[in-house]
PDB file of N, CA and C in Angstrom:
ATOM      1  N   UNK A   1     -22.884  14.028   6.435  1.00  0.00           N
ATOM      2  CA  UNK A   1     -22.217  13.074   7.318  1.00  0.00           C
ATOM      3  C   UNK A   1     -22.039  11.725   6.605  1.00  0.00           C
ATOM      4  N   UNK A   2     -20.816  11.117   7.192  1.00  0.00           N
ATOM      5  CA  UNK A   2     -20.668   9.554   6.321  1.00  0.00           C
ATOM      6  C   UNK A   2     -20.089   8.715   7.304  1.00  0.00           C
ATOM      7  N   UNK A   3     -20.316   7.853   7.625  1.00  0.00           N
ATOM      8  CA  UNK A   3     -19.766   6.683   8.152  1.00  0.00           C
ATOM      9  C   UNK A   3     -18.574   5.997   7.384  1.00  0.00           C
ATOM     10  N   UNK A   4     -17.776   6.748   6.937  1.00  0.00           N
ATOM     11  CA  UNK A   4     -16.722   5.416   6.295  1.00  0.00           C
ATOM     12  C   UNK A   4     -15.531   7.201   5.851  1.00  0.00           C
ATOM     13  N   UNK A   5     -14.641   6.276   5.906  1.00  0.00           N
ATOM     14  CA  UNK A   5     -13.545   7.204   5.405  1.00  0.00           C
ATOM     15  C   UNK A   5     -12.783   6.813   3.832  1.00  0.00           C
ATOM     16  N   UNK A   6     -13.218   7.710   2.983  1.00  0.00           N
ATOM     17  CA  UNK A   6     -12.432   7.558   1.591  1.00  0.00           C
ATOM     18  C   UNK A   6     -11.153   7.612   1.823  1.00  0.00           C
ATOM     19  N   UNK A   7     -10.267   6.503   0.902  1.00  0.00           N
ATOM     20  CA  UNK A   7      -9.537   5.623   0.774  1.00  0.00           C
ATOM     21  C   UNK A   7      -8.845   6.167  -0.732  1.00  0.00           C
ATOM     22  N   UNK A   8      -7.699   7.011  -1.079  1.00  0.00           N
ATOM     23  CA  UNK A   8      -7.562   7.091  -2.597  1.00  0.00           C
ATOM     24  C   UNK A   8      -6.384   6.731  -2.906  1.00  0.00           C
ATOM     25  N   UNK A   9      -5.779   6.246  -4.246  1.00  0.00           N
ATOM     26  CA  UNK A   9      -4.568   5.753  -3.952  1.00  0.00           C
ATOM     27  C   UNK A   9      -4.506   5.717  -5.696  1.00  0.00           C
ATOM     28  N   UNK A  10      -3.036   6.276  -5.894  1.00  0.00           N
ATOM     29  CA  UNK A  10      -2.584   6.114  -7.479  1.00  0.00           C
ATOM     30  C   UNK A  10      -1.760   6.110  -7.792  1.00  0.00           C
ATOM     31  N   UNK A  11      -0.974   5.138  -8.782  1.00  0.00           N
ATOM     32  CA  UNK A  11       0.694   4.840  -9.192  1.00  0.00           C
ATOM     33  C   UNK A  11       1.559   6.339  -9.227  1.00  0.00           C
ATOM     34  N   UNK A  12       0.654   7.941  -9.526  1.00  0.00           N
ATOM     35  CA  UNK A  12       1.119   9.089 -10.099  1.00  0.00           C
ATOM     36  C   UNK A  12       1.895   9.548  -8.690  1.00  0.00           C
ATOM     37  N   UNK A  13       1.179   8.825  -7.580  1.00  0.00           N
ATOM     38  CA  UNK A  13       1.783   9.166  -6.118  1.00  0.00           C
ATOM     39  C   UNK A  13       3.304   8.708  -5.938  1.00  0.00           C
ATOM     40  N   UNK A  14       3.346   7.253  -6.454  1.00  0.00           N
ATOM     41  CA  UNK A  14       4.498   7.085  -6.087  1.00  0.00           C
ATOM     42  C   UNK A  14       5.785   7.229  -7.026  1.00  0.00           C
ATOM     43  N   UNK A  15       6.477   8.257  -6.646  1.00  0.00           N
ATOM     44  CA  UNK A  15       7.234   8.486  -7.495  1.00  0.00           C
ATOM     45  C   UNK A  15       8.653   8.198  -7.564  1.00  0.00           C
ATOM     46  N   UNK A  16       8.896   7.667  -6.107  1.00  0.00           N
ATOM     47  CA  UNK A  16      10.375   7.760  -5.637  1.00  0.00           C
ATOM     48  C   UNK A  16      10.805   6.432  -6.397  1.00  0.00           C
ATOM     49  N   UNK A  17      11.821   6.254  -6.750  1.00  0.00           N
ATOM     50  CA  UNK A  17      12.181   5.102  -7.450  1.00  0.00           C
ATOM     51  C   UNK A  17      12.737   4.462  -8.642  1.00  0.00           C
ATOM     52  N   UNK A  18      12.413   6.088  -9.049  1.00  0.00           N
ATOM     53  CA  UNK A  18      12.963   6.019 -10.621  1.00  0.00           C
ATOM     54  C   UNK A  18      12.322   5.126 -11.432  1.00  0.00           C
ATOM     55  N   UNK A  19      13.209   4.253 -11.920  1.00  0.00           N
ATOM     56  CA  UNK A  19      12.847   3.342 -13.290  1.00  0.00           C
ATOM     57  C   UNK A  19      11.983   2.313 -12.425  1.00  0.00           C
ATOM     58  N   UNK A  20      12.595   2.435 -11.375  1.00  0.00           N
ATOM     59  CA  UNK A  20      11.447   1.303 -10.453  1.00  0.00           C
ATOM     60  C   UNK A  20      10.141   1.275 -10.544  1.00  0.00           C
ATOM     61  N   UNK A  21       9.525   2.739 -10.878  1.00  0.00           N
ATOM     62  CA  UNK A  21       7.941   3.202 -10.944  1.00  0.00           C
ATOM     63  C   UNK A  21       7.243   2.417 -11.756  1.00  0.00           C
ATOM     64  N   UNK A  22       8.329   2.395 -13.756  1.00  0.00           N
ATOM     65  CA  UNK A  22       7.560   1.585 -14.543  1.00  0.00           C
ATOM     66  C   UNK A  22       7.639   0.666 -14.071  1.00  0.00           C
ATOM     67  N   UNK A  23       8.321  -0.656 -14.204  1.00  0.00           N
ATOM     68  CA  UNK A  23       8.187  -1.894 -13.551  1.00  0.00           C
ATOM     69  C   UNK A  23       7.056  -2.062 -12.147  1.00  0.00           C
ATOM     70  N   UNK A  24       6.471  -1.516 -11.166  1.00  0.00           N
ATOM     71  CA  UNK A  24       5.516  -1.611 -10.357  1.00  0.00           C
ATOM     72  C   UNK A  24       4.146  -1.433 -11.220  1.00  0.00           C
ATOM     73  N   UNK A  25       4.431  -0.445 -12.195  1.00  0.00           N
ATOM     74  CA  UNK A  25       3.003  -0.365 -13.291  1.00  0.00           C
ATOM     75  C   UNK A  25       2.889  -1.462 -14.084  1.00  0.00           C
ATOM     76  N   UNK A  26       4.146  -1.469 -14.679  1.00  0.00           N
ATOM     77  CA  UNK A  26       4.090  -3.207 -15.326  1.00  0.00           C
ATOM     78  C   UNK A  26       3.322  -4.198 -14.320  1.00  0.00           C
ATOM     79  N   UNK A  27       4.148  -4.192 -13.100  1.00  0.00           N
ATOM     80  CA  UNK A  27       3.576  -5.995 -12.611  1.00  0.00           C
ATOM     81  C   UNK A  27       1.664  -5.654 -12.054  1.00  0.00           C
ATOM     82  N   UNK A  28       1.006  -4.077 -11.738  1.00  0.00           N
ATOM     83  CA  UNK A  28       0.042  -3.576 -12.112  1.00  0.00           C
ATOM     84  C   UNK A  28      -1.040  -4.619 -12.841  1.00  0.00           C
ATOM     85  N   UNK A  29      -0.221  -4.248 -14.119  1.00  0.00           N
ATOM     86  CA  UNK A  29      -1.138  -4.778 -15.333  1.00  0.00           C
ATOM     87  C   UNK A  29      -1.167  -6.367 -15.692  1.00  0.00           C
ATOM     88  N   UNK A  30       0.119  -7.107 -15.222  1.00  0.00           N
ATOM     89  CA  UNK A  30       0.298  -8.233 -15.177  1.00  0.00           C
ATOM     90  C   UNK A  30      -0.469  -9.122 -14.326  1.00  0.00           C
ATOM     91  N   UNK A  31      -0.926  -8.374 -13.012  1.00  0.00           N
ATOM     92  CA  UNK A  31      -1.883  -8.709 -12.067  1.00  0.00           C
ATOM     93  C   UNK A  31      -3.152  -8.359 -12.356  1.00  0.00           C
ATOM     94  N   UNK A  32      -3.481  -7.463 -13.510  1.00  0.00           N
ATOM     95  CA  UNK A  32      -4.985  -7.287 -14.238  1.00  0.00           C
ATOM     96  C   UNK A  32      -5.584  -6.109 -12.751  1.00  0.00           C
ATOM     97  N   UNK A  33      -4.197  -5.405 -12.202  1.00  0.00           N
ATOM     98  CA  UNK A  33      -4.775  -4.240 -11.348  1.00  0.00           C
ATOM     99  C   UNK A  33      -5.018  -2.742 -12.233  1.00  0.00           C
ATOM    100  N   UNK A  34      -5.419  -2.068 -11.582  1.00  0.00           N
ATOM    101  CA  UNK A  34      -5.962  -0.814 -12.237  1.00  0.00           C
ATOM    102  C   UNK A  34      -4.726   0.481 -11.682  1.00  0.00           C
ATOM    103  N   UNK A  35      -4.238   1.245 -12.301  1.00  0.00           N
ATOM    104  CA  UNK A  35      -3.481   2.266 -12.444  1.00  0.00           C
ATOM    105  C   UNK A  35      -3.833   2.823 -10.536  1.00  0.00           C
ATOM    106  N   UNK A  36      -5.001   2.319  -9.958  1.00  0.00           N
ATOM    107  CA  UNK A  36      -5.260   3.581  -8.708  1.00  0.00           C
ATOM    108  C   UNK A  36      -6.334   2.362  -8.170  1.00  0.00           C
ATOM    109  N   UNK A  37      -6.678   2.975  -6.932  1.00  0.00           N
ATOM    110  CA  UNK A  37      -7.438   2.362  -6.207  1.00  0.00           C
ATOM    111  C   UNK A  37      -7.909   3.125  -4.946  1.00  0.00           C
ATOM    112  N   UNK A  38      -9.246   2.669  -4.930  1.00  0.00           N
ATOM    113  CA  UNK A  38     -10.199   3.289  -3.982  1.00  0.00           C
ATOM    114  C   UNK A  38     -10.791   2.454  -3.076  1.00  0.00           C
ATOM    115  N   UNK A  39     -11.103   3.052  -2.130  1.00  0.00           N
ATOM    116  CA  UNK A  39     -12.409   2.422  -1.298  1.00  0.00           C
ATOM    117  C   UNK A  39     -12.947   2.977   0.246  1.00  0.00           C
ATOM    118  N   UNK A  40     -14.134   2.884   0.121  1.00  0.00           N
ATOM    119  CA  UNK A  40     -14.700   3.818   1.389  1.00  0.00           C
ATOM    120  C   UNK A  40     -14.852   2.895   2.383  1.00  0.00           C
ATOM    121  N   UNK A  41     -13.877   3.155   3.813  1.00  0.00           N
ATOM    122  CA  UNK A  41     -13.905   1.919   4.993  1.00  0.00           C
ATOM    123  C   UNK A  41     -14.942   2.447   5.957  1.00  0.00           C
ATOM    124  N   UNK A  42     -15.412   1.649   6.711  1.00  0.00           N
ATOM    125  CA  UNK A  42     -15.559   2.113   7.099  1.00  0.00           C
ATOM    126  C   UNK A  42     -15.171   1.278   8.668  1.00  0.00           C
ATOM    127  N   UNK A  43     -15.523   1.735  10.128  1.00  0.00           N
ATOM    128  CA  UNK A  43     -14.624   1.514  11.341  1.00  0.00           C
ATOM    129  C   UNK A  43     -14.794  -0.017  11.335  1.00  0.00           C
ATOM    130  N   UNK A  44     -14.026  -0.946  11.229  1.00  0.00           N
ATOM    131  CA  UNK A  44     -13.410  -2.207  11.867  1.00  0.00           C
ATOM    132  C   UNK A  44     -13.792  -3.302  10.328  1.00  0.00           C
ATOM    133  N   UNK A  45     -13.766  -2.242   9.474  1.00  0.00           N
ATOM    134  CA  UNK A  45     -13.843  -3.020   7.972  1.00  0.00           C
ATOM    135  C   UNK A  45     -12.488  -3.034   7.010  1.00  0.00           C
ATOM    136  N   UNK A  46     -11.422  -4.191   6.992  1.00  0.00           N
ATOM    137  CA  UNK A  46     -10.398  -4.490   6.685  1.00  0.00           C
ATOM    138  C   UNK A  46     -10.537  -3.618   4.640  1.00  0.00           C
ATOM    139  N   UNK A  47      -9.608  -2.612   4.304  1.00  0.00           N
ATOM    140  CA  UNK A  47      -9.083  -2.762   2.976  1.00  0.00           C
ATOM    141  C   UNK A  47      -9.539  -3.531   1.914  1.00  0.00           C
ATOM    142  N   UNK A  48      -9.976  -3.459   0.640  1.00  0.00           N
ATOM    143  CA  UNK A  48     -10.667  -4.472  -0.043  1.00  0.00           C
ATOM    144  C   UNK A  48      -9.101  -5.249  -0.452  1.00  0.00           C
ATOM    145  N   UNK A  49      -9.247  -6.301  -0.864  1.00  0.00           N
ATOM    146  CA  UNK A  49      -8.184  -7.568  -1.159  1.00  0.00           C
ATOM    147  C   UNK A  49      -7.300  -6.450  -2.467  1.00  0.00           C
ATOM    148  N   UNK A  50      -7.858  -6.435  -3.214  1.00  0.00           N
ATOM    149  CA  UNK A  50      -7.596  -5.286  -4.266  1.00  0.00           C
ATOM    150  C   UNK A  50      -6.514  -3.718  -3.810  1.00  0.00           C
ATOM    151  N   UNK A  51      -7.315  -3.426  -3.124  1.00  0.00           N
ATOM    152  CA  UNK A  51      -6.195  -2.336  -2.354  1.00  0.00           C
ATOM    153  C   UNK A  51      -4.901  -2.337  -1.931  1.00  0.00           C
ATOM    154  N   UNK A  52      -4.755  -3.625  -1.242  1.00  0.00           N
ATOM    155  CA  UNK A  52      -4.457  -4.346  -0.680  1.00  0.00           C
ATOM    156  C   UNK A  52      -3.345  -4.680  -2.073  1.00  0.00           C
ATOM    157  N   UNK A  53      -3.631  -5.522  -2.529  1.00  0.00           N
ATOM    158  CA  UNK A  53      -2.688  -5.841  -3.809  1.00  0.00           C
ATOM    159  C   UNK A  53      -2.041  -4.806  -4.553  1.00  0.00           C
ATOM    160  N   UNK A  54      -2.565  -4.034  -4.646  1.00  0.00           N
ATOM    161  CA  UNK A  54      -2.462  -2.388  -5.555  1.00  0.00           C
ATOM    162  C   UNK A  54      -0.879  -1.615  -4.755  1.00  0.00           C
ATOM    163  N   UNK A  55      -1.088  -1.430  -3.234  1.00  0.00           N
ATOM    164  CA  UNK A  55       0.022  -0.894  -2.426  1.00  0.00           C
ATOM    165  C   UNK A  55       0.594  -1.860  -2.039  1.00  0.00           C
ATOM    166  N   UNK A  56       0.678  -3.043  -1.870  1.00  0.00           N
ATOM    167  CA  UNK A  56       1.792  -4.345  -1.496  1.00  0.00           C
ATOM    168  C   UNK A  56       2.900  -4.371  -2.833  1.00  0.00           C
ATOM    169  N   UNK A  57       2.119  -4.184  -4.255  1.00  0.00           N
ATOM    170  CA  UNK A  57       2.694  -3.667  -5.941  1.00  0.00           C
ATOM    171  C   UNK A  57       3.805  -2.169  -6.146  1.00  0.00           C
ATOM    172  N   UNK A  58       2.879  -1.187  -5.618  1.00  0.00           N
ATOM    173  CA  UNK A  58       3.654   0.403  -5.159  1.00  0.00           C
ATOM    174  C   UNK A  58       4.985   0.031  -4.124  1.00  0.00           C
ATOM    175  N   UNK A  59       4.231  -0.887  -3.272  1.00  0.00           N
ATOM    176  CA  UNK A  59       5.837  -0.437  -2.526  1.00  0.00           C
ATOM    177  C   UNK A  59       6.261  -1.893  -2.250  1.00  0.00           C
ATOM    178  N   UNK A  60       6.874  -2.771  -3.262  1.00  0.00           N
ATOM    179  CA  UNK A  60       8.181  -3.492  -3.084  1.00  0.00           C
ATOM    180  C   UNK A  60       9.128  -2.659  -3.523  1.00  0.00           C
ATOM    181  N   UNK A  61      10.338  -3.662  -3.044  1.00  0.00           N
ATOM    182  CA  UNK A  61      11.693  -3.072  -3.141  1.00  0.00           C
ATOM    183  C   UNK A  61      12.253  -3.453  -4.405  1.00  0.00           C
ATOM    184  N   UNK A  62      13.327  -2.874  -4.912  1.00  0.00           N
ATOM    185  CA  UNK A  62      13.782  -2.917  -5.870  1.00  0.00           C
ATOM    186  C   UNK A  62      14.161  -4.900  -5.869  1.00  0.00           C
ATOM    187  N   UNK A  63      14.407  -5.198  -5.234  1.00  0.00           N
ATOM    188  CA  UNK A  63      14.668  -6.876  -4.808  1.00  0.00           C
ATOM    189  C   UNK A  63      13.407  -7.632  -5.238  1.00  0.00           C
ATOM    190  N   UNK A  64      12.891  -7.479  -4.510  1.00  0.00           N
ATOM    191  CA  UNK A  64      11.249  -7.875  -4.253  1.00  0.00           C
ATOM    192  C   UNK A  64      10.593  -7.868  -6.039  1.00  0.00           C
ATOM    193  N   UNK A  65      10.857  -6.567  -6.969  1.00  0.00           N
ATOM    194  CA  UNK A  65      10.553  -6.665  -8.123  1.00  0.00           C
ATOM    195  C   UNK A  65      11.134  -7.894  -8.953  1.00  0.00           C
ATOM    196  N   UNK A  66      11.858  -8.354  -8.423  1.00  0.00           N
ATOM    197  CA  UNK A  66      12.472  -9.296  -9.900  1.00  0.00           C
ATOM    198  C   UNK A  66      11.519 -11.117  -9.241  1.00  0.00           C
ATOM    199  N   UNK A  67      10.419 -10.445  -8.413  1.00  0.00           N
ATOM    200  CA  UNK A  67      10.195 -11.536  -7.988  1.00  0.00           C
ATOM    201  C   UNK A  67       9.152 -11.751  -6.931  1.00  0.00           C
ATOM    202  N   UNK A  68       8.000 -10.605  -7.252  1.00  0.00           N
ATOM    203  CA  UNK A  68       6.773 -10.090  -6.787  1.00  0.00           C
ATOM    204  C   UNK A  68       6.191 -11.281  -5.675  1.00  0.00           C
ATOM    205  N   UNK A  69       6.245 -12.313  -5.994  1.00  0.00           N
ATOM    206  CA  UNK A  69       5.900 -13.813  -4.487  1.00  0.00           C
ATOM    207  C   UNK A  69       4.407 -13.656  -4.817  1.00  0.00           C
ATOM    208  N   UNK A  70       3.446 -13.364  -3.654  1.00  0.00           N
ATOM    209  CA  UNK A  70       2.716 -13.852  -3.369  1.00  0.00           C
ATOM    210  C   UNK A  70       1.506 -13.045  -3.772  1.00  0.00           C
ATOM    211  N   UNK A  71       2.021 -11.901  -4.879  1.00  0.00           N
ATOM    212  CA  UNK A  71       1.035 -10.737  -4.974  1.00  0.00           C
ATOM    213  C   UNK A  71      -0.276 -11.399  -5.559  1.00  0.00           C
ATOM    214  N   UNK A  72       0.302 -12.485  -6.509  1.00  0.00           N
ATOM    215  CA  UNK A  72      -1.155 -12.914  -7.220  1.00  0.00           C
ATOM    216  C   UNK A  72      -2.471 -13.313  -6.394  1.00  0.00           C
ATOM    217  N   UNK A  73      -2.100 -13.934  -5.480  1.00  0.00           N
ATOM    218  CA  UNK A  73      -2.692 -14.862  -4.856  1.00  0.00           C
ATOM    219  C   UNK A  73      -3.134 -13.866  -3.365  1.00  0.00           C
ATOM    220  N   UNK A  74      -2.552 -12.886  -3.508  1.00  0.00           N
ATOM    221  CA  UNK A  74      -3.220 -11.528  -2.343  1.00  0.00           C
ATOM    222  C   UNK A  74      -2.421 -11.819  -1.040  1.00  0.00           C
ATOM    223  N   UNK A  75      -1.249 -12.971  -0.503  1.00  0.00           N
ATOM    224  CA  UNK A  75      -0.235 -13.031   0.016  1.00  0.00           C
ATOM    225  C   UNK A  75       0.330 -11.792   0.149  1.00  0.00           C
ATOM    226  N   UNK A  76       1.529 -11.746   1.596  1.00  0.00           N
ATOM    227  CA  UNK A  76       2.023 -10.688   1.954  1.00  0.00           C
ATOM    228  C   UNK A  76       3.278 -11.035   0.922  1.00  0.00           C
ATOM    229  N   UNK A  77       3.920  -9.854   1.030  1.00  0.00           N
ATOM    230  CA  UNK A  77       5.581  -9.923   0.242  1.00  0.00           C
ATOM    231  C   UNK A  77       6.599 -10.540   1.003  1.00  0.00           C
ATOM    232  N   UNK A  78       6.774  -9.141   2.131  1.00  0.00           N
ATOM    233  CA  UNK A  78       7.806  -9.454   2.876  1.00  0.00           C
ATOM    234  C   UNK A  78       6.855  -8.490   4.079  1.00  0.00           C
ATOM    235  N   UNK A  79       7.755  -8.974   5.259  1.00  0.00           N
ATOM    236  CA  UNK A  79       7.506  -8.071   6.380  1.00  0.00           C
ATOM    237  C   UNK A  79       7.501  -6.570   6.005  1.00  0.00           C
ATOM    238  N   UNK A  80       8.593  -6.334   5.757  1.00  0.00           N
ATOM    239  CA  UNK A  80       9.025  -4.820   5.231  1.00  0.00           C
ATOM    240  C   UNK A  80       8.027  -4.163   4.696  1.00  0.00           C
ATOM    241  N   UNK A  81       7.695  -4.746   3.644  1.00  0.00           N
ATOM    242  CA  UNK A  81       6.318  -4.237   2.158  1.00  0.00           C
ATOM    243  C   UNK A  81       5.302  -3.879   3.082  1.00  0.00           C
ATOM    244  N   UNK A  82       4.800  -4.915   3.744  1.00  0.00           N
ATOM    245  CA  UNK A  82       3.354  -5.169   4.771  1.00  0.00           C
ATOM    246  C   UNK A  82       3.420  -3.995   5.556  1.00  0.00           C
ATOM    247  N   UNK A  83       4.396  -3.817   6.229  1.00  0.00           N
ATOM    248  CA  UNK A  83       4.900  -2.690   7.207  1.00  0.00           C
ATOM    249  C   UNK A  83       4.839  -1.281   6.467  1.00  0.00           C
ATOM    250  N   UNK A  84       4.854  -1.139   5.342  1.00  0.00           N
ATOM    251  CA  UNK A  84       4.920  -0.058   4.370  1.00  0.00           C
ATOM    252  C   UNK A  84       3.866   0.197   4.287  1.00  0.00           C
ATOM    253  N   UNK A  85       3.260  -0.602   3.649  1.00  0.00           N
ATOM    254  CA  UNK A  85       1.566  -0.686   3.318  1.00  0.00           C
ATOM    255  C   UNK A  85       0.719  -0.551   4.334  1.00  0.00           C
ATOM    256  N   UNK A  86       0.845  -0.757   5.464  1.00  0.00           N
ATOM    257  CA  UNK A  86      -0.425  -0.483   6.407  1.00  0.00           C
ATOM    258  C   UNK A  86      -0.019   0.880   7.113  1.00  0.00           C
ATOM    259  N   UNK A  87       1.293   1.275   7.277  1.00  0.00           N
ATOM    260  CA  UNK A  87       1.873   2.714   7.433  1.00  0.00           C
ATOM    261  C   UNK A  87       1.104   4.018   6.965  1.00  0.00           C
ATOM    262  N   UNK A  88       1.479   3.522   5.604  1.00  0.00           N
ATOM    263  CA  UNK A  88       0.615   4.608   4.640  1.00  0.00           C
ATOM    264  C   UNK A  88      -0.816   4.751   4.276  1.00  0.00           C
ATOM    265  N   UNK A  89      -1.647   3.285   5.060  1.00  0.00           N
ATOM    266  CA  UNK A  89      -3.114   3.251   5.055  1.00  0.00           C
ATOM    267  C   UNK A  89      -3.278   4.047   6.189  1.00  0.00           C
ATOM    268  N   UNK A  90      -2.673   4.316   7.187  1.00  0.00           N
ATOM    269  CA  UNK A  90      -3.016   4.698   8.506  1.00  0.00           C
ATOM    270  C   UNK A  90      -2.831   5.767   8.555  1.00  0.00           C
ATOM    271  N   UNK A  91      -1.080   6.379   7.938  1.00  0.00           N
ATOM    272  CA  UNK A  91      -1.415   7.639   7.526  1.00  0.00           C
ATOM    273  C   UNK A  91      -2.608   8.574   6.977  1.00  0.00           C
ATOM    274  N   UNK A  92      -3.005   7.987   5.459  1.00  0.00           N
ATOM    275  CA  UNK A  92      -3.618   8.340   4.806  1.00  0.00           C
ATOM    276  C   UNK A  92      -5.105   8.569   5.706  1.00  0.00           C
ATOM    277  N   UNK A  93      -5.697   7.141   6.454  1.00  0.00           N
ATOM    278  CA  UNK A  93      -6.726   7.811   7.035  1.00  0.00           C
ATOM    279  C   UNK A  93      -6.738   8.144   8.235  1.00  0.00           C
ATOM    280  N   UNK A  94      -5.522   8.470   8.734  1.00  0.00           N
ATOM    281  CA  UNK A  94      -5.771   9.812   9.554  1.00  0.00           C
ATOM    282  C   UNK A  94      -6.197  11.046   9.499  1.00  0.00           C
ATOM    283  N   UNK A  95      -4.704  11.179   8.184  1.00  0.00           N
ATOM    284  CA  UNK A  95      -4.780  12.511   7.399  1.00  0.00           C
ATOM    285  C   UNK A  95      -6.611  13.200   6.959  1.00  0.00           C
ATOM    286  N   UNK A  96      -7.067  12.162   6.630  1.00  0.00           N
ATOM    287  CA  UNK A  96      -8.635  12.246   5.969  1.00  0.00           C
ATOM    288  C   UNK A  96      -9.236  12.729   7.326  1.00  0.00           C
ATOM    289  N   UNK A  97      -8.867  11.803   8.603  1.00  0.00           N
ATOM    290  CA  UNK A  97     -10.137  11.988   9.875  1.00  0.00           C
ATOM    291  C   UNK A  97      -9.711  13.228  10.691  1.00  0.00           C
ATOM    292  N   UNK A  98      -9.006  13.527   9.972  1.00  0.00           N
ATOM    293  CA  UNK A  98      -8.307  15.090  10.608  1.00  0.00           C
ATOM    294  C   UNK A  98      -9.068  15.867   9.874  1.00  0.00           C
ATOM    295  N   UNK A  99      -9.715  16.285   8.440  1.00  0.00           N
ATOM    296  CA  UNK A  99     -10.314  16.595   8.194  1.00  0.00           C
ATOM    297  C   UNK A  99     -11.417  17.188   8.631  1.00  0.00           C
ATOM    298  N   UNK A 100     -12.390  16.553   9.636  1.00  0.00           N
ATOM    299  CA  UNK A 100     -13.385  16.591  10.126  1.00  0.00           C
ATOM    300  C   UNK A 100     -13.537  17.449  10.857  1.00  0.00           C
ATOM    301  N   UNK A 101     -14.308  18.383  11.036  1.00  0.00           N
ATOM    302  CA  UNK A 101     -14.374  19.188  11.776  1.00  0.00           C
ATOM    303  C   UNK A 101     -15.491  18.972  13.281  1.00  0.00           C
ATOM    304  N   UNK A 102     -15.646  18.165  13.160  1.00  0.00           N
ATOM    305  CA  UNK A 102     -16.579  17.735  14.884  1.00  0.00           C
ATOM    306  C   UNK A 102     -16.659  16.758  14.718  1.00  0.00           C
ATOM    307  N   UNK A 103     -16.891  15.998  15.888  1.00  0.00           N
ATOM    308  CA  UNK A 103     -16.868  14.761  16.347  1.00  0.00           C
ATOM    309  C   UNK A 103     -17.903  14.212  16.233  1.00  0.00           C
ATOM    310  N   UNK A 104     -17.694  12.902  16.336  1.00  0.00           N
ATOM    311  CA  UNK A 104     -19.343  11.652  16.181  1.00  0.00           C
ATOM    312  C   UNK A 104     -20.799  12.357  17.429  1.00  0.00           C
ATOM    313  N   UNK A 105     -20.256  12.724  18.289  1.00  0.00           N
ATOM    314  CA  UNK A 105     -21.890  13.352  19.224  1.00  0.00           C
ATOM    315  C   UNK A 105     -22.287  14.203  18.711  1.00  0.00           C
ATOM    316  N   UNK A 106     -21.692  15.353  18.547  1.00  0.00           N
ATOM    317  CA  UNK A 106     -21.993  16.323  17.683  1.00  0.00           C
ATOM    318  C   UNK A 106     -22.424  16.172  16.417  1.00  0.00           C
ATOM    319  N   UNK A 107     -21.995  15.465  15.688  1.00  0.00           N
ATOM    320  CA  UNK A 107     -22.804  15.390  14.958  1.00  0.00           C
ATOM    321  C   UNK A 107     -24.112  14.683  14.232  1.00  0.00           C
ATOM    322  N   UNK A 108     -24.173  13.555  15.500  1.00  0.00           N
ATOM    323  CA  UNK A 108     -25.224  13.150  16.202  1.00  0.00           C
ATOM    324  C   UNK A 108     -26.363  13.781  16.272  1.00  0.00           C
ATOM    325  N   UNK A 109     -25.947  14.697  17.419  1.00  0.00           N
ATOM    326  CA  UNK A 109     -27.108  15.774  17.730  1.00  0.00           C
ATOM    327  C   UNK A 109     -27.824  16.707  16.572  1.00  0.00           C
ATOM    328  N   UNK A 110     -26.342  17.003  15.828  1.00  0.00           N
ATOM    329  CA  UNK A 110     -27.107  18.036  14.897  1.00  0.00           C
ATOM    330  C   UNK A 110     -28.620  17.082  13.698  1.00  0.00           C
ATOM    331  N   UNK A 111     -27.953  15.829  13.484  1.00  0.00           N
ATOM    332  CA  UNK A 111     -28.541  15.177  12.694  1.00  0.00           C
ATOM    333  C   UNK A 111     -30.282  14.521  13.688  1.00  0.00           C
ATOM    334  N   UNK A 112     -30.011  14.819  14.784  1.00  0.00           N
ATOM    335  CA  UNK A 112     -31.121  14.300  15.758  1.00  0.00           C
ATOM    336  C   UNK A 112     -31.983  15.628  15.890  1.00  0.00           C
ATOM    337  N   UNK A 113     -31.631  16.690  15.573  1.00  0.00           N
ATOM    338  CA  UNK A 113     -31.577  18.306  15.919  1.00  0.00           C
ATOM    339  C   UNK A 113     -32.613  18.544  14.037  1.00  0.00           C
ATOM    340  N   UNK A 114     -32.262  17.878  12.990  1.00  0.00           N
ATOM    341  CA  UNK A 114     -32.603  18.236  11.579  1.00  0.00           C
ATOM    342  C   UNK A 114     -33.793  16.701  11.667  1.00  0.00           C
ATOM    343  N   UNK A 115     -33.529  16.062  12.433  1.00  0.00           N
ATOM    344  CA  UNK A 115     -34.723  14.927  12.043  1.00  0.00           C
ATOM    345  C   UNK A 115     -36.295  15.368  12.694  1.00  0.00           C
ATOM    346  N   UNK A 116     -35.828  16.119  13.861  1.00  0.00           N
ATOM    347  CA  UNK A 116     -37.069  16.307  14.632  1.00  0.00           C
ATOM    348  C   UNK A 116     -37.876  17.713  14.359  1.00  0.00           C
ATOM    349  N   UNK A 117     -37.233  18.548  13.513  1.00  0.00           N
ATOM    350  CA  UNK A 117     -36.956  19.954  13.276  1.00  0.00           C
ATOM    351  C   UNK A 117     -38.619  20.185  12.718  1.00  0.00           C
TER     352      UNK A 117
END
């Protein structure tokens, strides 16, 4: 059992974009970010700043590249980007909490069920 939901994320994902891909890896490295990014949330614990920077980088627009704004400084882009980016966080940990095969009582019990055993 874990309290937090893994978080995985890597430039190899995003592919749509064409030549756009290198240039997001470029401004990546220009920002001293790492190729991918992780992190284990857990319930009502915001994205690390980093993550955060990493997918605001993945998904500007071809526009937005000639002129990244506020990425350094961990600023939003644009509405649009922001809207992208928390889309695909929510996706993603859904997708993960779907995973699970029983719920928080249950597995409660079982763990209350192995402590007293």
């Amino acid at each position: 059992p874990t309290d937090c939901v893994e978080l995985r994320f890597s430039s190899s994902q995003f592919t749509k974009g064409g030549a756009d891909i290198e240039r997001r890896k470029s401004v990546l490295k220009e920002l001293g970010l790492r190729p991918a990014s992780y992190a284990c949330l857990r319930r009502g614990q915001a994205p690390p700043a980093e993550m955060l920077r990493f997918l605001r980088t993945m998904h500007l627009s071809t526009d937005e590249l000639s002129a990244p704004g506020g990425l350094k400084d961990g600023r939003m882009v644009s509405a649009e980007n922001e809207r992208r980016v928390w889309k695909l966080l929510l996706k993603t940990a859904e997708k993960r909490l779907a995973g699970f095969t029983t719920d928080v009582g249950t597995d409660k019990a079982l763990l209350k069920a192995c402590s007293s055993g």
